[in-house]
C-alpha atoms as a PDB file:
ATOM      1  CA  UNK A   1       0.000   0.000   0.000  1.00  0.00           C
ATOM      2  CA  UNK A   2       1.250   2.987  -0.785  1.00  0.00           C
ATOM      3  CA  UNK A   3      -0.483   6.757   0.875  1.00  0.00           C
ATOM      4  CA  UNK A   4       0.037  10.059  -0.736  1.00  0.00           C
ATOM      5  CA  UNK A   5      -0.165  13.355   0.591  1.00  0.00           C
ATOM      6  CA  UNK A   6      -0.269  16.678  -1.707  1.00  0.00           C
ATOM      7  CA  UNK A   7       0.699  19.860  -0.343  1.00  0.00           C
ATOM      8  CA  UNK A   8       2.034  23.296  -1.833  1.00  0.00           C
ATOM      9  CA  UNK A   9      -1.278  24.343  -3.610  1.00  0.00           C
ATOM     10  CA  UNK A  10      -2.760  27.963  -3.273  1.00  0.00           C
ATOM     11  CA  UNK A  11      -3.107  31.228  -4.448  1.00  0.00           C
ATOM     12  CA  UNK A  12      -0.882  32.481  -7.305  1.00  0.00           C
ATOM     13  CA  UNK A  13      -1.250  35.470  -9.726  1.00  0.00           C
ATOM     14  CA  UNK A  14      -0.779  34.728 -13.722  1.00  0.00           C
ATOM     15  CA  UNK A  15       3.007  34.288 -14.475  1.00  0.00           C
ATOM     16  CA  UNK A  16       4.042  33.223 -10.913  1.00  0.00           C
ATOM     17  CA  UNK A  17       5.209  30.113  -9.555  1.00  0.00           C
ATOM     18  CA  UNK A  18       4.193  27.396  -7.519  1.00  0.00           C
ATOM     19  CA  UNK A  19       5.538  23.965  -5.900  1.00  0.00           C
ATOM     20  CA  UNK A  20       4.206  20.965  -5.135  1.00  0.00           C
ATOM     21  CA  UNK A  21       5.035  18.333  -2.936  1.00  0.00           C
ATOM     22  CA  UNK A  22       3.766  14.569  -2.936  1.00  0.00           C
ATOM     23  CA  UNK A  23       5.196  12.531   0.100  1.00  0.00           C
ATOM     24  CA  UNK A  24       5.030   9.010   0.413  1.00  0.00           C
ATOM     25  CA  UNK A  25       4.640   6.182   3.093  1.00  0.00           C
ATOM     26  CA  UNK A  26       7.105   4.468   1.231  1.00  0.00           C
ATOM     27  CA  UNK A  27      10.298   4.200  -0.057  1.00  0.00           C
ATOM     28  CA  UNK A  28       9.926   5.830  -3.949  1.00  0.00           C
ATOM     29  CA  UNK A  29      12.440   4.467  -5.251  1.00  0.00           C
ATOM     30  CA  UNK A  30       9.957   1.003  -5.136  1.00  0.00           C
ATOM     31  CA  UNK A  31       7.460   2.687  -7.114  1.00  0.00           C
ATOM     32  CA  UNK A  32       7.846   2.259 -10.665  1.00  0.00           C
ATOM     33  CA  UNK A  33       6.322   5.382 -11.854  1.00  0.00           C
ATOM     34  CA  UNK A  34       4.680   8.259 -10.317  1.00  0.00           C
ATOM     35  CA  UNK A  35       2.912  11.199 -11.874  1.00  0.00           C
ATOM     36  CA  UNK A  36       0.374  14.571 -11.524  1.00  0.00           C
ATOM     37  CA  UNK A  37      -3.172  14.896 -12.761  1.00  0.00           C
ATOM     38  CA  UNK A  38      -5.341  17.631 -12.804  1.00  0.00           C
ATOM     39  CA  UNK A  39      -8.629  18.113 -13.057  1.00  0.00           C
ATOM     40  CA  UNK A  40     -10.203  21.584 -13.451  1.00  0.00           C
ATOM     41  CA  UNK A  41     -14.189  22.241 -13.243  1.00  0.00           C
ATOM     42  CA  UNK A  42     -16.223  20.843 -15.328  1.00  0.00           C
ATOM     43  CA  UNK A  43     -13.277  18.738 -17.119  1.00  0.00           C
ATOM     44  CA  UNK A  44     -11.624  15.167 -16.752  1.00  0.00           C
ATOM     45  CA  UNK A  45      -8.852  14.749 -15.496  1.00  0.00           C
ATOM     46  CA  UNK A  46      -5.274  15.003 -17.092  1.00  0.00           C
ATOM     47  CA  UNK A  47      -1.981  13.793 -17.243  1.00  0.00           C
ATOM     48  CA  UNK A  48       0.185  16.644 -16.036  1.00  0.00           C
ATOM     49  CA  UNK A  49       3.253  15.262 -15.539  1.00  0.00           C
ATOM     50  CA  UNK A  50       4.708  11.606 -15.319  1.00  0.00           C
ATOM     51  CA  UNK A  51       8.797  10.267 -14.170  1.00  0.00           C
ATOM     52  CA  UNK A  52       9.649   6.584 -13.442  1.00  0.00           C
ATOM     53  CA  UNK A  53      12.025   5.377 -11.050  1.00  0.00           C
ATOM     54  CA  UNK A  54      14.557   5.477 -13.781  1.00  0.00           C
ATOM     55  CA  UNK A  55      14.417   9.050 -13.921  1.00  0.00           C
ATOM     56  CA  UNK A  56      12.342   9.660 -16.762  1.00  0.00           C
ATOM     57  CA  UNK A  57       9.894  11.889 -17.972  1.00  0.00           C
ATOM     58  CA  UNK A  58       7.183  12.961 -20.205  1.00  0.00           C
ATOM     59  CA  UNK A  59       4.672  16.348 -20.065  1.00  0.00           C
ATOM     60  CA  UNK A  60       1.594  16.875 -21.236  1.00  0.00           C
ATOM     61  CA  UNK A  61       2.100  19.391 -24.362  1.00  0.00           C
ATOM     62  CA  UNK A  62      -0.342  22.133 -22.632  1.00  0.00           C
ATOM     63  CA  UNK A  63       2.851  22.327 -19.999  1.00  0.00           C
ATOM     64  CA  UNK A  64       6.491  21.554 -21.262  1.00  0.00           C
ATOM     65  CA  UNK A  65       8.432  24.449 -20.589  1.00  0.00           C
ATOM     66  CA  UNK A  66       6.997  25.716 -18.005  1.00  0.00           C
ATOM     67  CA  UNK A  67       6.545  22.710 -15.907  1.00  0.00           C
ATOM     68  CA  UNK A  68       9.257  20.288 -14.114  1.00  0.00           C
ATOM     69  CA  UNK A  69       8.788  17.230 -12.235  1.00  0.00           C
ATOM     70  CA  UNK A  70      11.459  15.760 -10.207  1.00  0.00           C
ATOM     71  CA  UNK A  71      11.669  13.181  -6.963  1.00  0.00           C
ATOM     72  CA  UNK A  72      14.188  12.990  -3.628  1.00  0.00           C
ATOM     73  CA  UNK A  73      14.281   9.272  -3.316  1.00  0.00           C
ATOM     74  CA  UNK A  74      16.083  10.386   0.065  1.00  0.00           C
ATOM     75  CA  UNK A  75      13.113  12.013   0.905  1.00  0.00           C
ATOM     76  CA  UNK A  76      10.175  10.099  -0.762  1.00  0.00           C
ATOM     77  CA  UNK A  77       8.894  13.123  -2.133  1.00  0.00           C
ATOM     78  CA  UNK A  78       8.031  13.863  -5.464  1.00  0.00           C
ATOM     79  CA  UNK A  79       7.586  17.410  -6.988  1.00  0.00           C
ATOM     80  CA  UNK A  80       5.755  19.543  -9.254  1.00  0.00           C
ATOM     81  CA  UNK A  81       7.568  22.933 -10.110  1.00  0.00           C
ATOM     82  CA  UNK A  82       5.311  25.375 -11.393  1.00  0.00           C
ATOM     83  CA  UNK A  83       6.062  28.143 -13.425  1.00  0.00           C
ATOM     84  CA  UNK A  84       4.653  30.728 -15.894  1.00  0.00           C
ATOM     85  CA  UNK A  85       1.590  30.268 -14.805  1.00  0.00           C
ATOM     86  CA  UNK A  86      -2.038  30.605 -16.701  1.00  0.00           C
ATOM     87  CA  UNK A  87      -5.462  30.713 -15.196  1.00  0.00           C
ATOM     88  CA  UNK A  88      -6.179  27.361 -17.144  1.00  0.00           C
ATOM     89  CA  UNK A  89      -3.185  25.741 -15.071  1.00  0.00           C
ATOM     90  CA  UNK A  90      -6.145  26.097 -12.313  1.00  0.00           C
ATOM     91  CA  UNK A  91      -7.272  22.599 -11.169  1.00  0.00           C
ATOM     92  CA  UNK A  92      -7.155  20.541  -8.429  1.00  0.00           C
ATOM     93  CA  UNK A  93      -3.515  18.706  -8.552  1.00  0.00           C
ATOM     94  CA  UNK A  94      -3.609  14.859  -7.969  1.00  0.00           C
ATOM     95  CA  UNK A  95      -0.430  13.151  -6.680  1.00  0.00           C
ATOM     96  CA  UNK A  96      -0.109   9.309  -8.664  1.00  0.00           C
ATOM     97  CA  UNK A  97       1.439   5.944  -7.951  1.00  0.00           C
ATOM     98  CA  UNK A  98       2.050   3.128  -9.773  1.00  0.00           C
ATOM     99  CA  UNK A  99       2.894   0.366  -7.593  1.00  0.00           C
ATOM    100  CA  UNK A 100       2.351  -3.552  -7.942  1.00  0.00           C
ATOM    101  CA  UNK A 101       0.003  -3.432 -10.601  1.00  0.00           C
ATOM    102  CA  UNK A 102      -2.306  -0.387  -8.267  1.00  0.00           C
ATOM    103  CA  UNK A 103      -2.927   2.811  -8.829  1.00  0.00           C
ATOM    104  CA  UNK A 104      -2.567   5.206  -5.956  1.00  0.00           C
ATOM    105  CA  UNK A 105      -4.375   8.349  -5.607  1.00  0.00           C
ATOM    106  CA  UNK A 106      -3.485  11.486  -3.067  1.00  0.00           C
ATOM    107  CA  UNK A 107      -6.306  13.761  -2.249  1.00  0.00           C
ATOM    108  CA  UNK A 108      -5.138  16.760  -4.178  1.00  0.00           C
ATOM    109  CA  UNK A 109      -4.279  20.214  -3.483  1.00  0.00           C
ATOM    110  CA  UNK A 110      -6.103  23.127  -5.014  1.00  0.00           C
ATOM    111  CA  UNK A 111      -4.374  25.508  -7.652  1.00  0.00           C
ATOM    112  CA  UNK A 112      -5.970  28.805  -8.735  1.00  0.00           C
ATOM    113  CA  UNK A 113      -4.287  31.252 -10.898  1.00  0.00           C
ATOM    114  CA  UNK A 114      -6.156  34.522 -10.868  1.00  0.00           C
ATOM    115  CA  UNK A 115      -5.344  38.156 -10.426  1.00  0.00           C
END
């Protein structure tokens, strides 16, 4: 079993930045591949952001550039680096797991970008 816990998410004006965190129970370096989703109102959710434990990574097109995801196996913490951000960036932000064949869900952590 593997729990997740977002945190970072708030307030940020249009072309600011933002970080967040996704800590886990366990060791990350076990989990195969972890990721971000987002879902915004009234729209499914989305692939943000995705790394394995090898390190690497692929973006949804909507956010290369201006998005990074990296993890501290030391710290079982993956993170979302936020930057340049748009109002559509606003969404809650989903922390994912892959592990033995399960997907693992956080509870997610609100963005808004608004001025």
């Amino acid at each position: 079993q593997v729990q997740l816990v977002e945190s970072g998410g708030g307030l940020v004006q249009p072309g600011g930045s933002l970080r967040l965190s996704c800590a886990a129970s366990r060791s990350i370096s076990s989990i195969n591949r972890m990721g971000w989703y987002r879902q915004a109102p009234g729209k499914q959710r989305e692939l943000v952001a995705a790394i394995t434990s090898g390190g690497s990574t692929n973006y949804a097109d909507s956010v290369k550039g201006r998005f990074a995801i990296s993890r501290d196996n030391a710290k079982d913490t993956m993170y979302l680096q936020m930057n340049s951000l748009k109002p559509e960036d606003t969404a809650v932000y989903y922390c994912n797991a892959l592990y033995m064949l399960r997907v693992y869900w956080g509870q997610g952590t609100q963005v808004t970008v608004s001025s």
